[in-house]
PDB file of N, CA and C in Angstrom:
ATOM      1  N   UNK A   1     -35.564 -45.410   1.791  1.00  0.00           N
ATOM      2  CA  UNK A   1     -34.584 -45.553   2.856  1.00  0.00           C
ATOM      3  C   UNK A   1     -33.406 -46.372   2.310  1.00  0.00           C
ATOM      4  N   UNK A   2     -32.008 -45.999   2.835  1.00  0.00           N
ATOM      5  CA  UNK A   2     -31.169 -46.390   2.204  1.00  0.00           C
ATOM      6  C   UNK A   2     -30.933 -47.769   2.828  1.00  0.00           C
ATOM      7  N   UNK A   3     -29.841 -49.007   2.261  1.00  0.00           N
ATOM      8  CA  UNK A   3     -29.303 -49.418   3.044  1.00  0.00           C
ATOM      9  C   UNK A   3     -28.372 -49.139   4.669  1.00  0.00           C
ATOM     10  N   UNK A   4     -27.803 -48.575   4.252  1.00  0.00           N
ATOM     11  CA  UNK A   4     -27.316 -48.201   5.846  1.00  0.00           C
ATOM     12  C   UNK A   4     -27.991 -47.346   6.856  1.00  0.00           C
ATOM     13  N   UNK A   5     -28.917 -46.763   6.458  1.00  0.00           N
ATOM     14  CA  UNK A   5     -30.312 -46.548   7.250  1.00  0.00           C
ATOM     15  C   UNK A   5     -30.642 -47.476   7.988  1.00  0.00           C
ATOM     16  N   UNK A   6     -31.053 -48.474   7.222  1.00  0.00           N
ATOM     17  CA  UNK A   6     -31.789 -49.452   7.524  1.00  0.00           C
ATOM     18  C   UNK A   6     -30.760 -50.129   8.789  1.00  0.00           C
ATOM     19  N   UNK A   7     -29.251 -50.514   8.348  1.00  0.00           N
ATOM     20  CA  UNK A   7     -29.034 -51.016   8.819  1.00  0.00           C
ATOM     21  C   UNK A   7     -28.871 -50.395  10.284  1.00  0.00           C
ATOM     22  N   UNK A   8     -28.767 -49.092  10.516  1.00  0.00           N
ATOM     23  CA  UNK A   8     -28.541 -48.135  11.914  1.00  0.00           C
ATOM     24  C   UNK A   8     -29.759 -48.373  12.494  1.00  0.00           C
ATOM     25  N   UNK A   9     -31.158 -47.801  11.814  1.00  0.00           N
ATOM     26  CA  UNK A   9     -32.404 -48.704  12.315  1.00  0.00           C
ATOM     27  C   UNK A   9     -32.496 -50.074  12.827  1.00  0.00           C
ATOM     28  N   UNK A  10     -31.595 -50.833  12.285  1.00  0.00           N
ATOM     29  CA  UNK A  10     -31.963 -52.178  12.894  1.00  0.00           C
ATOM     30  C   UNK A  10     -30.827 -52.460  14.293  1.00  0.00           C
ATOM     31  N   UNK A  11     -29.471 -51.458  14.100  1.00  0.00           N
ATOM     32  CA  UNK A  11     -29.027 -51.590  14.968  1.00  0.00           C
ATOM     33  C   UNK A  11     -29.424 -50.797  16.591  1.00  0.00           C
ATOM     34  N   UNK A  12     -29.946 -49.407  16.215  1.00  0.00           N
ATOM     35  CA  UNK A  12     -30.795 -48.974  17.123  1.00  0.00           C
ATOM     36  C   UNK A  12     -31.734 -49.721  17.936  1.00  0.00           C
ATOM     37  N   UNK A  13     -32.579 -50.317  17.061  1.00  0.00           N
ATOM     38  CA  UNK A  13     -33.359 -51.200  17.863  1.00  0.00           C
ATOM     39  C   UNK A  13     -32.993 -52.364  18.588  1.00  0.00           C
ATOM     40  N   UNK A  14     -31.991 -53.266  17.979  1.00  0.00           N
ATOM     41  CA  UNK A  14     -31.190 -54.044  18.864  1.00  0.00           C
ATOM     42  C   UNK A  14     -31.274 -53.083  20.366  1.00  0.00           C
ATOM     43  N   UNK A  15     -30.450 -52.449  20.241  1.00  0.00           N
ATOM     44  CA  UNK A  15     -29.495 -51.888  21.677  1.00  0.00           C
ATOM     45  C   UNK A  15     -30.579 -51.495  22.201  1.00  0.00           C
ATOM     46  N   UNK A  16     -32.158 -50.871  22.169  1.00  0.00           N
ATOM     47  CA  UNK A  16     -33.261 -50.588  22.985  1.00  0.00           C
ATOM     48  C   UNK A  16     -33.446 -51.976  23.482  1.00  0.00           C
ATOM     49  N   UNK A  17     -33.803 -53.357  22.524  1.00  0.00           N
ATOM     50  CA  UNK A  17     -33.921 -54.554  22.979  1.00  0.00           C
ATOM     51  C   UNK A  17     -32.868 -54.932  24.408  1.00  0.00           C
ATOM     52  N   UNK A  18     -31.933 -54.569  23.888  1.00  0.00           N
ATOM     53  CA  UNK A  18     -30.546 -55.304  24.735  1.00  0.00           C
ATOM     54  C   UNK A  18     -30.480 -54.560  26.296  1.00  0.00           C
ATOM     55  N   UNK A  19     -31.055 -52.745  26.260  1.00  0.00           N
ATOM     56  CA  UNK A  19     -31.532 -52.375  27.099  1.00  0.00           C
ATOM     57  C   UNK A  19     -32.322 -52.785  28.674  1.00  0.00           C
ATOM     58  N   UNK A  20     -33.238 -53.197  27.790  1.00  0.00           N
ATOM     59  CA  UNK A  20     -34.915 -53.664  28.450  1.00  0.00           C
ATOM     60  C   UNK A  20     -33.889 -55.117  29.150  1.00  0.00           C
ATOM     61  N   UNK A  21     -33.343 -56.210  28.535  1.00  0.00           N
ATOM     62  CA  UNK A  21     -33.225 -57.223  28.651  1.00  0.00           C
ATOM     63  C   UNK A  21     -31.680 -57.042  29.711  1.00  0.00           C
ATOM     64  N   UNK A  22     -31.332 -56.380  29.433  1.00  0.00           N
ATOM     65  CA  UNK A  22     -29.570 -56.348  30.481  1.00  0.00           C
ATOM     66  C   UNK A  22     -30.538 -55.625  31.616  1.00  0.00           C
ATOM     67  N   UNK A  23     -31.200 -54.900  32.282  1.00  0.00           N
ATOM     68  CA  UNK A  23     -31.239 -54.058  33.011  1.00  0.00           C
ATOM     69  C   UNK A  23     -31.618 -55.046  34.571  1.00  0.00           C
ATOM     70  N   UNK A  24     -32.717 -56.346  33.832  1.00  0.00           N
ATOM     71  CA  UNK A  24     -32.948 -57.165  34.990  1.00  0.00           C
ATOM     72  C   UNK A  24     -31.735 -58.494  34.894  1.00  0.00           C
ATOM     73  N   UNK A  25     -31.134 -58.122  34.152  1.00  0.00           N
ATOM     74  CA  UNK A  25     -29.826 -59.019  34.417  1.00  0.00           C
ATOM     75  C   UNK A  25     -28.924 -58.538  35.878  1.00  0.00           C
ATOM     76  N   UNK A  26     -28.631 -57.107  35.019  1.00  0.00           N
ATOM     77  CA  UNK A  26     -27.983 -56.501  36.057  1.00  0.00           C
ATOM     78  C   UNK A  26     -28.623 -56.514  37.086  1.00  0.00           C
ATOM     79  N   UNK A  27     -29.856 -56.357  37.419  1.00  0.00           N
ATOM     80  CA  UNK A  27     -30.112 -56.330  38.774  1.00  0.00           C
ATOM     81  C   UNK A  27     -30.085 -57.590  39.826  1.00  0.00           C
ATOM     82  N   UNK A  28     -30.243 -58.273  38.980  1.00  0.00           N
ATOM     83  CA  UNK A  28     -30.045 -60.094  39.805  1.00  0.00           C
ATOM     84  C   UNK A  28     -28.534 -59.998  40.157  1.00  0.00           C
ATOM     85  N   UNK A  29     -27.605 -59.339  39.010  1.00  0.00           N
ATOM     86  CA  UNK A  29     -26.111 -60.022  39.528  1.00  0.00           C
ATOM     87  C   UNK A  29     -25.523 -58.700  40.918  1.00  0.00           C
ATOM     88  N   UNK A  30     -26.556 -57.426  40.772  1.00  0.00           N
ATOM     89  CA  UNK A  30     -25.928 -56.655  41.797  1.00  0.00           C
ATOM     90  C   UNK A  30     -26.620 -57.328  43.441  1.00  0.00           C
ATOM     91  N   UNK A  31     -27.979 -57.808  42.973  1.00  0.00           N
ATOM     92  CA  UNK A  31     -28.524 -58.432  44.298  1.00  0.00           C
ATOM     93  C   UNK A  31     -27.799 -59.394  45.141  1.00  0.00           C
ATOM     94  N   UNK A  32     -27.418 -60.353  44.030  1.00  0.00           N
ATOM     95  CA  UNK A  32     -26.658 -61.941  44.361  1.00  0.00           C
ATOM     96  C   UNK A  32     -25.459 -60.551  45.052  1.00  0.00           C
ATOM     97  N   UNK A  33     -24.499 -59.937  44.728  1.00  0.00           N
ATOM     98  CA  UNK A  33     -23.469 -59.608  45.424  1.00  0.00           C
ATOM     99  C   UNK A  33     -24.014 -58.872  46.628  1.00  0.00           C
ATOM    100  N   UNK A  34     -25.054 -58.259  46.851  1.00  0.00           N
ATOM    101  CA  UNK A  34     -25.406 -57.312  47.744  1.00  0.00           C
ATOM    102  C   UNK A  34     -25.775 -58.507  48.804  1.00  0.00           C
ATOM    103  N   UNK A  35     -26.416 -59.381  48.757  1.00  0.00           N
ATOM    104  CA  UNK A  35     -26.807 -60.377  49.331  1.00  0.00           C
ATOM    105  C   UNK A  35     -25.899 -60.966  50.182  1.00  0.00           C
ATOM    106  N   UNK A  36     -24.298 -61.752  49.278  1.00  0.00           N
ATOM    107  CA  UNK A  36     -23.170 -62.019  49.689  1.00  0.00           C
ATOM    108  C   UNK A  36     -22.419 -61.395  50.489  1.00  0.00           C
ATOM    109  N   UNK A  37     -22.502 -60.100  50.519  1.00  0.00           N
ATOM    110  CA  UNK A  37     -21.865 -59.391  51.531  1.00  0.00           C
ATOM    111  C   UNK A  37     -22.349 -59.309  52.529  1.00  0.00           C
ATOM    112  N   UNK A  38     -23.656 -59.206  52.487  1.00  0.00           N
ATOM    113  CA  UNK A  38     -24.486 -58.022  53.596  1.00  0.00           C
ATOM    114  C   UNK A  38     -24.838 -59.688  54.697  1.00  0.00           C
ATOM    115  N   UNK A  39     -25.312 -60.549  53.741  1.00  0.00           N
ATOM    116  CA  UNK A  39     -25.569 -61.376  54.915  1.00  0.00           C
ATOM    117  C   UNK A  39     -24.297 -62.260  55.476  1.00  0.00           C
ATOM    118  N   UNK A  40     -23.879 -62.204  54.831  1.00  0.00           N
ATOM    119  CA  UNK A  40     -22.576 -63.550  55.688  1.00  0.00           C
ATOM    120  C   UNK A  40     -22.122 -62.832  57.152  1.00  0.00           C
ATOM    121  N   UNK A  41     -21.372 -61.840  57.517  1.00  0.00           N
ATOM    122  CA  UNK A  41     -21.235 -61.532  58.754  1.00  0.00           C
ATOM    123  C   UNK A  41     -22.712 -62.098  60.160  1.00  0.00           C
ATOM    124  N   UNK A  42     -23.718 -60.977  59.494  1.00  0.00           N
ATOM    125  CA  UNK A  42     -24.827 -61.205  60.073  1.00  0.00           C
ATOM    126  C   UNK A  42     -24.875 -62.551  60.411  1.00  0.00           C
ATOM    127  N   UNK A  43     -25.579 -63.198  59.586  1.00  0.00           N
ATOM    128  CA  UNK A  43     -25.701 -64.702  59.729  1.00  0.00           C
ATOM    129  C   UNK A  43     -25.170 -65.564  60.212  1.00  0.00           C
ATOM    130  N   UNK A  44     -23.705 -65.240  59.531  1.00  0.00           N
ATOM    131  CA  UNK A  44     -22.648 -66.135  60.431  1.00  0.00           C
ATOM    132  C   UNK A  44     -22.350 -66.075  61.888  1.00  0.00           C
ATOM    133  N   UNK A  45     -22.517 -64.884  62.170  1.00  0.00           N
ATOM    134  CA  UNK A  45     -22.187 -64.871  63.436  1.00  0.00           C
ATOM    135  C   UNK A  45     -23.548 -65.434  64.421  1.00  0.00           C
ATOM    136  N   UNK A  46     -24.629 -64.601  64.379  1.00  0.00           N
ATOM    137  CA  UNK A  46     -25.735 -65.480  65.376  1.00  0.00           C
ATOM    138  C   UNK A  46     -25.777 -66.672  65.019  1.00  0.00           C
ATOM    139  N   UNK A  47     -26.164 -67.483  64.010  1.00  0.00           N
ATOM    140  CA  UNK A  47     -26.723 -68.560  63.518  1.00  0.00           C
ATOM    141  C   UNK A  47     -25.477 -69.400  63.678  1.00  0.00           C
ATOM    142  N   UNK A  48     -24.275 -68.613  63.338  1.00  0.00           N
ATOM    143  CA  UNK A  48     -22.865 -69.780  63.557  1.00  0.00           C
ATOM    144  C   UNK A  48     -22.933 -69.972  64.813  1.00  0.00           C
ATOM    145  N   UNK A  49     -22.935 -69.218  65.760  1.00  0.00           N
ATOM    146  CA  UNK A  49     -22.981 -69.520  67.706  1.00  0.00           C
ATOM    147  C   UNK A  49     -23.867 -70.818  67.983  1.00  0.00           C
ATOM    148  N   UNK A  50     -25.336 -70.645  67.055  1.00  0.00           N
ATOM    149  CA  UNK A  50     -25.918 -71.380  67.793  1.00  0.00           C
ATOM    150  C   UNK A  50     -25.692 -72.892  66.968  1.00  0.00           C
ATOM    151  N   UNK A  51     -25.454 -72.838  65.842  1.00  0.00           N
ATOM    152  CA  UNK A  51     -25.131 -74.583  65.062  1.00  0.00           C
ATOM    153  C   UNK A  51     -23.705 -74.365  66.182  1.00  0.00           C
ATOM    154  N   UNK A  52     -22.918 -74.227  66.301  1.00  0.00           N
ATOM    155  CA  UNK A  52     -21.414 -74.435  67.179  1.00  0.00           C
ATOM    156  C   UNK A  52     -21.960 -74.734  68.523  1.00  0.00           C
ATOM    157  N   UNK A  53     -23.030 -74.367  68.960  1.00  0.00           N
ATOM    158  CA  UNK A  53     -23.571 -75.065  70.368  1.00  0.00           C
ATOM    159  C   UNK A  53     -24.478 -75.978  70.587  1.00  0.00           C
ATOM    160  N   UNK A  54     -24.876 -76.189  69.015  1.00  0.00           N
ATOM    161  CA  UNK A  54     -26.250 -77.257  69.238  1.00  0.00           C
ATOM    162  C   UNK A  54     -25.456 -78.551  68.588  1.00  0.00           C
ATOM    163  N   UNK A  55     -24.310 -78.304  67.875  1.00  0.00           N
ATOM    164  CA  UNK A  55     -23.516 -79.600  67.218  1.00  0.00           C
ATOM    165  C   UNK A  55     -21.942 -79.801  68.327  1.00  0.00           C
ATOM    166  N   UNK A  56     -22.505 -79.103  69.204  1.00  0.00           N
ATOM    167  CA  UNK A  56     -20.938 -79.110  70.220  1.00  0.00           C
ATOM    168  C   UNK A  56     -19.917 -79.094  69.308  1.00  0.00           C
ATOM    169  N   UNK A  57     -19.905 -78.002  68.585  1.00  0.00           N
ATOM    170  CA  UNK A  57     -18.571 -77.953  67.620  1.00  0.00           C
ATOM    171  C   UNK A  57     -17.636 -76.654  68.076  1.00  0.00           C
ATOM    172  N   UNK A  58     -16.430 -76.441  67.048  1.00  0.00           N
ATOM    173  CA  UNK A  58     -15.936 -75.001  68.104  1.00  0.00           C
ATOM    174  C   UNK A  58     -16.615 -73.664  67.216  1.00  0.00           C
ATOM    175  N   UNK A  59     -16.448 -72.781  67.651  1.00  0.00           N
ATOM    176  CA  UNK A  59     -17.222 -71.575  67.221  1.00  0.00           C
ATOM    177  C   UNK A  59     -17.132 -71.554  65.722  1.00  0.00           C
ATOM    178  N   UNK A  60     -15.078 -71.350  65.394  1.00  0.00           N
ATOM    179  CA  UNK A  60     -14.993 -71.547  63.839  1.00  0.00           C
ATOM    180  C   UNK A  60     -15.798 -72.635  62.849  1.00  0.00           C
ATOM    181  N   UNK A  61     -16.260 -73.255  63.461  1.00  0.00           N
ATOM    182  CA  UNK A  61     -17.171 -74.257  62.286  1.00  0.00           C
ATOM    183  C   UNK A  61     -18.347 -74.098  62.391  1.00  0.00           C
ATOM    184  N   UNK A  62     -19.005 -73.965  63.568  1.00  0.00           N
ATOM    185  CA  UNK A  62     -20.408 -73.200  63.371  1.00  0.00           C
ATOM    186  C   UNK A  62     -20.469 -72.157  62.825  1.00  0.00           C
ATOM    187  N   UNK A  63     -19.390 -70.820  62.619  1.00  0.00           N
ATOM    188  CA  UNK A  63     -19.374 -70.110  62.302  1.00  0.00           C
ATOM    189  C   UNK A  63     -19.230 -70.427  60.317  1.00  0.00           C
ATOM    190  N   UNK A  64     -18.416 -70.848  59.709  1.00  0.00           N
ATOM    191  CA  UNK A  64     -17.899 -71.881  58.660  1.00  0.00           C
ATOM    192  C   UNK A  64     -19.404 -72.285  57.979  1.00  0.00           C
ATOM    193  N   UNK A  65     -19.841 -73.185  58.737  1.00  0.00           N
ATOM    194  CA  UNK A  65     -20.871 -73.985  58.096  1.00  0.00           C
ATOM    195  C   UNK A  65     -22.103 -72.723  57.625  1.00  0.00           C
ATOM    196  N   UNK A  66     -22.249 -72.129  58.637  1.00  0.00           N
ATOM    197  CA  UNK A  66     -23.409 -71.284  58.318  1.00  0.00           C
ATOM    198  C   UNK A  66     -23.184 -70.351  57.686  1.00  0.00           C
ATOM    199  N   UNK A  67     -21.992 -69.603  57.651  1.00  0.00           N
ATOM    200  CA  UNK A  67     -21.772 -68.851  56.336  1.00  0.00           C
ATOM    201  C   UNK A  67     -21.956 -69.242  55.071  1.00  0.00           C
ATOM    202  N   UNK A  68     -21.549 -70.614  54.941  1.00  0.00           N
ATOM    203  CA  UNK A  68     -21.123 -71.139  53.594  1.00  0.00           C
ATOM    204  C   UNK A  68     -23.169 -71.324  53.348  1.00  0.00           C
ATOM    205  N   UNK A  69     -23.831 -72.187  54.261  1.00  0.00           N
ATOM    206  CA  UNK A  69     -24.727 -72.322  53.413  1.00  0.00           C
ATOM    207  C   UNK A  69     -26.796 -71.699  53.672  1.00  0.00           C
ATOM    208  N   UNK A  70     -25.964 -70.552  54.351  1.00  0.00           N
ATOM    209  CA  UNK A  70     -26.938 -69.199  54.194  1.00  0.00           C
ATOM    210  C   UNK A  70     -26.170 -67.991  53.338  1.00  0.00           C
ATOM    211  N   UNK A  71     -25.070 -68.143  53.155  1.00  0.00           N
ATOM    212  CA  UNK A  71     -24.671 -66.676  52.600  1.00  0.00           C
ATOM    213  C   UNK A  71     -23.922 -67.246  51.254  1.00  0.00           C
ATOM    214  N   UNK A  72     -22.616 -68.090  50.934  1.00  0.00           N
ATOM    215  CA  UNK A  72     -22.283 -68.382  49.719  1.00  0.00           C
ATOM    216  C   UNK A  72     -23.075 -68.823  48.564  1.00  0.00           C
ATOM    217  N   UNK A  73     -23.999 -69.839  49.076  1.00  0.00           N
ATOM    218  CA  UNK A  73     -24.419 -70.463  48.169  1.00  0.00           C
ATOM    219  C   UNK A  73     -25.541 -70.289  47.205  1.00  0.00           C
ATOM    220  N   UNK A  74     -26.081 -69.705  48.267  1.00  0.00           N
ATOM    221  CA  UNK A  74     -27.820 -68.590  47.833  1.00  0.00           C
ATOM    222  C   UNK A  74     -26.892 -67.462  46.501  1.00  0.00           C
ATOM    223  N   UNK A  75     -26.056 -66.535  47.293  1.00  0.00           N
ATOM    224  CA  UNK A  75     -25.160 -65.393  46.424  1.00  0.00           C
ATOM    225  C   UNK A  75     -24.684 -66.282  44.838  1.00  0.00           C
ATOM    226  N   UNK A  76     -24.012 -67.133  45.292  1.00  0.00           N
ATOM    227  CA  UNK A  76     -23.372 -68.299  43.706  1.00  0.00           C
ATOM    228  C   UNK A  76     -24.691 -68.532  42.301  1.00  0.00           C
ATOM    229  N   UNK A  77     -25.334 -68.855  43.332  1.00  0.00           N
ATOM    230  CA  UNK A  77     -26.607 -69.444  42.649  1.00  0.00           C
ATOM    231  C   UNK A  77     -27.404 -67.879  41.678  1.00  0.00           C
ATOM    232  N   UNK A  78     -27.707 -66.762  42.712  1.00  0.00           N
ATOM    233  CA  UNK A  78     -28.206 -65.606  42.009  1.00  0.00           C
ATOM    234  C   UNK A  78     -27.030 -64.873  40.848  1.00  0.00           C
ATOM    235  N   UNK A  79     -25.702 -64.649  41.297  1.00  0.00           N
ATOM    236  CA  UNK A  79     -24.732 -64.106  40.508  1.00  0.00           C
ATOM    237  C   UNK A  79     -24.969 -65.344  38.935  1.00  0.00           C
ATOM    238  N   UNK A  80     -24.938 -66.680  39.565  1.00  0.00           N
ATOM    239  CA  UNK A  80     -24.558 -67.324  37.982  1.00  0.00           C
ATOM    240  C   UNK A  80     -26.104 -67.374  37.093  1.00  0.00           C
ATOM    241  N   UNK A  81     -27.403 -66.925  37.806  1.00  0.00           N
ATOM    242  CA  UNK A  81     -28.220 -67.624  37.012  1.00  0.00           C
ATOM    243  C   UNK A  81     -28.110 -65.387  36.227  1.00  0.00           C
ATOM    244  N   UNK A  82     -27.776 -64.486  36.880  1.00  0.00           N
ATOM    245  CA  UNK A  82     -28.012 -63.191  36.339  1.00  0.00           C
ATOM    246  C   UNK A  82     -27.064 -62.632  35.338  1.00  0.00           C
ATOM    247  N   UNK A  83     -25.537 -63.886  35.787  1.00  0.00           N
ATOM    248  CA  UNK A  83     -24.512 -63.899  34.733  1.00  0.00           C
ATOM    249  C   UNK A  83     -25.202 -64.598  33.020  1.00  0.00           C
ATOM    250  N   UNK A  84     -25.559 -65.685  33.451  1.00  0.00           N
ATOM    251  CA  UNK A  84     -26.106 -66.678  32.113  1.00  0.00           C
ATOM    252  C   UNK A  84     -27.457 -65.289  31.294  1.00  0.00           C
ATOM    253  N   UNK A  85     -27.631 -64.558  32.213  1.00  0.00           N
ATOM    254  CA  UNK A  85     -29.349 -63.474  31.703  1.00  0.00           C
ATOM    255  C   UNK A  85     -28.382 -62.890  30.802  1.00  0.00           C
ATOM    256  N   UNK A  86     -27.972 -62.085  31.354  1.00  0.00           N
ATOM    257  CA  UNK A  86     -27.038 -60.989  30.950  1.00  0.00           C
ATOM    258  C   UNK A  86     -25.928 -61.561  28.762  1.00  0.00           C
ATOM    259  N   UNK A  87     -25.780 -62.855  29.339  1.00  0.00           N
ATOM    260  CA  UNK A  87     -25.361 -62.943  28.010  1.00  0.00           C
ATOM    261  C   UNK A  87     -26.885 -63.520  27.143  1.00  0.00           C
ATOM    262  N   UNK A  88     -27.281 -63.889  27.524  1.00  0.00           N
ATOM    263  CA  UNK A  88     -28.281 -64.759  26.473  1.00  0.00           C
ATOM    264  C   UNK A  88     -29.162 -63.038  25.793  1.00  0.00           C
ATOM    265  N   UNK A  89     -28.791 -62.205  26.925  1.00  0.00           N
ATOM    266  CA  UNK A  89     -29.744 -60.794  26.336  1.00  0.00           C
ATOM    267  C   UNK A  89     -28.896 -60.157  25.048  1.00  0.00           C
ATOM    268  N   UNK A  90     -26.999 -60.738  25.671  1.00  0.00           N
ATOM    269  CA  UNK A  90     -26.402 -59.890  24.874  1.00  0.00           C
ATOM    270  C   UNK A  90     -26.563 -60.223  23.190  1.00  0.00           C
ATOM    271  N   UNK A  91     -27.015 -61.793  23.128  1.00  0.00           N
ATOM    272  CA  UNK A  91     -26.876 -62.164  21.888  1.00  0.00           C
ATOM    273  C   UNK A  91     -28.097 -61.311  21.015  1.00  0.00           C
ATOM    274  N   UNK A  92     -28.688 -60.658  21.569  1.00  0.00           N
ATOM    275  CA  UNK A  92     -29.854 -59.636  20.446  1.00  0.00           C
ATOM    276  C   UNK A  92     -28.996 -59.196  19.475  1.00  0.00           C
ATOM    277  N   UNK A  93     -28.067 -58.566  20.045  1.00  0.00           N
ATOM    278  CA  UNK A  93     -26.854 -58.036  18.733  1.00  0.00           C
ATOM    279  C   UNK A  93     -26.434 -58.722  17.915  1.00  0.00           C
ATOM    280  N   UNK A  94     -26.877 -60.685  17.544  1.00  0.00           N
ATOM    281  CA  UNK A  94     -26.090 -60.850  16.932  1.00  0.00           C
ATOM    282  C   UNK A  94     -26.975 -60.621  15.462  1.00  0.00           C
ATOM    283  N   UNK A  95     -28.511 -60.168  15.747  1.00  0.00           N
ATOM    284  CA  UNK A  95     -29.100 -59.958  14.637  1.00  0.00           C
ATOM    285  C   UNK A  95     -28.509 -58.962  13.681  1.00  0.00           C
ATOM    286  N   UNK A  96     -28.267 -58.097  14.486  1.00  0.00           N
ATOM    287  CA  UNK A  96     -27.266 -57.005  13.679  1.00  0.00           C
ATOM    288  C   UNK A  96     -26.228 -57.538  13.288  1.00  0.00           C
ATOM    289  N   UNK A  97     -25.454 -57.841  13.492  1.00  0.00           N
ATOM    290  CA  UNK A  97     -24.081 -57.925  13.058  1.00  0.00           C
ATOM    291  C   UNK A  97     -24.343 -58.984  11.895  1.00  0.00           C
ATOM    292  N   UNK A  98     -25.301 -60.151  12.241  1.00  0.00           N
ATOM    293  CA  UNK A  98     -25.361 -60.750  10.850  1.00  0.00           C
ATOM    294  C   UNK A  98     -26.299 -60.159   9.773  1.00  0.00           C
ATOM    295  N   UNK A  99     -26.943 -59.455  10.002  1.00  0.00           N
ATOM    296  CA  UNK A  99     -27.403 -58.712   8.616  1.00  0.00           C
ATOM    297  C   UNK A  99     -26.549 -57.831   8.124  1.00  0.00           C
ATOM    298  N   UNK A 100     -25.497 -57.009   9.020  1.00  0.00           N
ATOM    299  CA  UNK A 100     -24.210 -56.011   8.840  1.00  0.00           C
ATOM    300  C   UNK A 100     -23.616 -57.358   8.001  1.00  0.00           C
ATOM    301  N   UNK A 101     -22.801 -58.351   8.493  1.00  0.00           N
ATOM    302  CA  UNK A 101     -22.108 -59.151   7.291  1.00  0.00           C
ATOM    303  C   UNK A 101     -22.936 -59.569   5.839  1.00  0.00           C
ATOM    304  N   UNK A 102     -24.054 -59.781   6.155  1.00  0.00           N
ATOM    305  CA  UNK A 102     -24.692 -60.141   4.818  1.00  0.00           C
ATOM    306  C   UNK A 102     -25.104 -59.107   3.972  1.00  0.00           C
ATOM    307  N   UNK A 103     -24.981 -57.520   4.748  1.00  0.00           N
ATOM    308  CA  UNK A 103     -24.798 -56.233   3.377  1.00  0.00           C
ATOM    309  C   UNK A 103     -24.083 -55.917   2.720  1.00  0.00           C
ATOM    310  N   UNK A 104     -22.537 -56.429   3.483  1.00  0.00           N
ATOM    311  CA  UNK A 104     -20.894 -56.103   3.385  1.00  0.00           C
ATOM    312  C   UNK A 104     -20.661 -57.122   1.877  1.00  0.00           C
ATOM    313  N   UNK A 105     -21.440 -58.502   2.081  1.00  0.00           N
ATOM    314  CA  UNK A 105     -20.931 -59.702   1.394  1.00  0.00           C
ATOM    315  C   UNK A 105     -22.122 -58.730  -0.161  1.00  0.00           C
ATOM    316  N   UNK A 106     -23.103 -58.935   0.045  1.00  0.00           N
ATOM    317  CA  UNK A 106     -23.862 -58.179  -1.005  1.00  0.00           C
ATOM    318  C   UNK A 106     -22.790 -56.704  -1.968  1.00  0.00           C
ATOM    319  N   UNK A 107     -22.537 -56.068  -0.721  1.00  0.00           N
ATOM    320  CA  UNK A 107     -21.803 -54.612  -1.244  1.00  0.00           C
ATOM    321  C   UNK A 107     -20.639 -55.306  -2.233  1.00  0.00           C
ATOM    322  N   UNK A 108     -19.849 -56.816  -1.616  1.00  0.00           N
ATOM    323  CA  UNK A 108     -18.710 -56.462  -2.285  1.00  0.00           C
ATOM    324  C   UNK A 108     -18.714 -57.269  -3.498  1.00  0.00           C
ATOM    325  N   UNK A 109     -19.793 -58.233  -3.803  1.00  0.00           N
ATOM    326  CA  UNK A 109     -20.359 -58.650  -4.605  1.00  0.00           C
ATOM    327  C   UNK A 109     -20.920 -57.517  -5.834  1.00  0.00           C
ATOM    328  N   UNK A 110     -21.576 -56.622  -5.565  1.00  0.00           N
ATOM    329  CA  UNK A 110     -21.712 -55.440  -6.369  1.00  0.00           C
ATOM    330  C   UNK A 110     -20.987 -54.402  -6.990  1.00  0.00           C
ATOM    331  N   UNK A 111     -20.134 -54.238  -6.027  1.00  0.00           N
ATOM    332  CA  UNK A 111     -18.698 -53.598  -6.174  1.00  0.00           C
ATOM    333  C   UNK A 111     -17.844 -54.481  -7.192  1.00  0.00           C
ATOM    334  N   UNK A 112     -17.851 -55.632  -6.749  1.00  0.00           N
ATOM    335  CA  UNK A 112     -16.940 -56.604  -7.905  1.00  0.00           C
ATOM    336  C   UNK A 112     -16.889 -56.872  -8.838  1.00  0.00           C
ATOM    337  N   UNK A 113     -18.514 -56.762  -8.729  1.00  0.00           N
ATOM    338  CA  UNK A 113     -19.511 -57.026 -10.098  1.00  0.00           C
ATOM    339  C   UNK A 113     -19.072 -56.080 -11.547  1.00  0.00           C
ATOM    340  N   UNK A 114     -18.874 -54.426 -11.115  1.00  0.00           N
ATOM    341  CA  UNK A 114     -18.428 -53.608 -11.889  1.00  0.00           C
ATOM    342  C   UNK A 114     -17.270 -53.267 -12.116  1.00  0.00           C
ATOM    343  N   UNK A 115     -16.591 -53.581 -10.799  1.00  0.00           N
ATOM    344  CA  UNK A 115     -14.841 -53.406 -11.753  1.00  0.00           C
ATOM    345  C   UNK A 115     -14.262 -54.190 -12.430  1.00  0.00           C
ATOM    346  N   UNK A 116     -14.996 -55.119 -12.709  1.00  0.00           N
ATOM    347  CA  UNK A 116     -14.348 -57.062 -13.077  1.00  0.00           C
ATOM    348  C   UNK A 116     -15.126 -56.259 -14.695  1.00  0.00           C
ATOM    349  N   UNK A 117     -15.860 -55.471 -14.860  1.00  0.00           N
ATOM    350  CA  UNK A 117     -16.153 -55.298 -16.132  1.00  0.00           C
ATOM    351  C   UNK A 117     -15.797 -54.212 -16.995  1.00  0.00           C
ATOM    352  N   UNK A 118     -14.993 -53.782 -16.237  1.00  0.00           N
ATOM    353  CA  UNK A 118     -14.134 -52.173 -17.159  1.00  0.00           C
ATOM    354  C   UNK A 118     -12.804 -52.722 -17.868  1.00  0.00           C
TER     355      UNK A 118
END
């Protein structure tokens, strides 16, 4: 097997790795948004009525408070921990790319090797 075989083999397998590992990334960061949307109206509105009548406040802040901490904060928390997945998966590639530089540095070392002697 040649070198650059090898090296497509090793990059192949990366990207199956990076596969498996992005797929439950992605799904945490589409949840956290699906989450953010879908509940804040909902929530806010029953649950804001009743903190705005049990804190004698006006509707907008019962409404306010309970959005922010049934619907923003839960969503923040899932988007950033599926954002941080998503890269720590991406770094699989960097196996490739540093064995790709350390064939390049070899190649031109070899290459150099013989024209430096004609």
């Amino acid at each position: 097997m040649s070198l650059a075989e090898l090296q497509v083999a090793l990059f192949a397998r990366d990207l199956v790795e990076l596969r498996r590992g992005a797929v439950g990334s992605l799904i945490l960061l589409t949840t956290g948004v699906v989450m953010a949307i879908a509940s804040l109206p909902v929530l806010a509105a029953g649950l804001g009525l009743l903190v705005s009548t049990m804190l004698e406040l006006p509707i907008w802040a019962g409404l306010l408070i309970t959005s922010v901490v049934l619907g923003v904060i839960p969503a923040a928390v899932i988007v950033s921990v599926g954002w941080r997945s998503l890269f720590r998966n991406l770094a699989t590639l960097d196996r490739s790319a540093g064995e790709m530089r350390k064939n390049v540095a070899w190649l031109r070392r070899r290459l150099g090797g013989r024209s430096g002697g004609r």
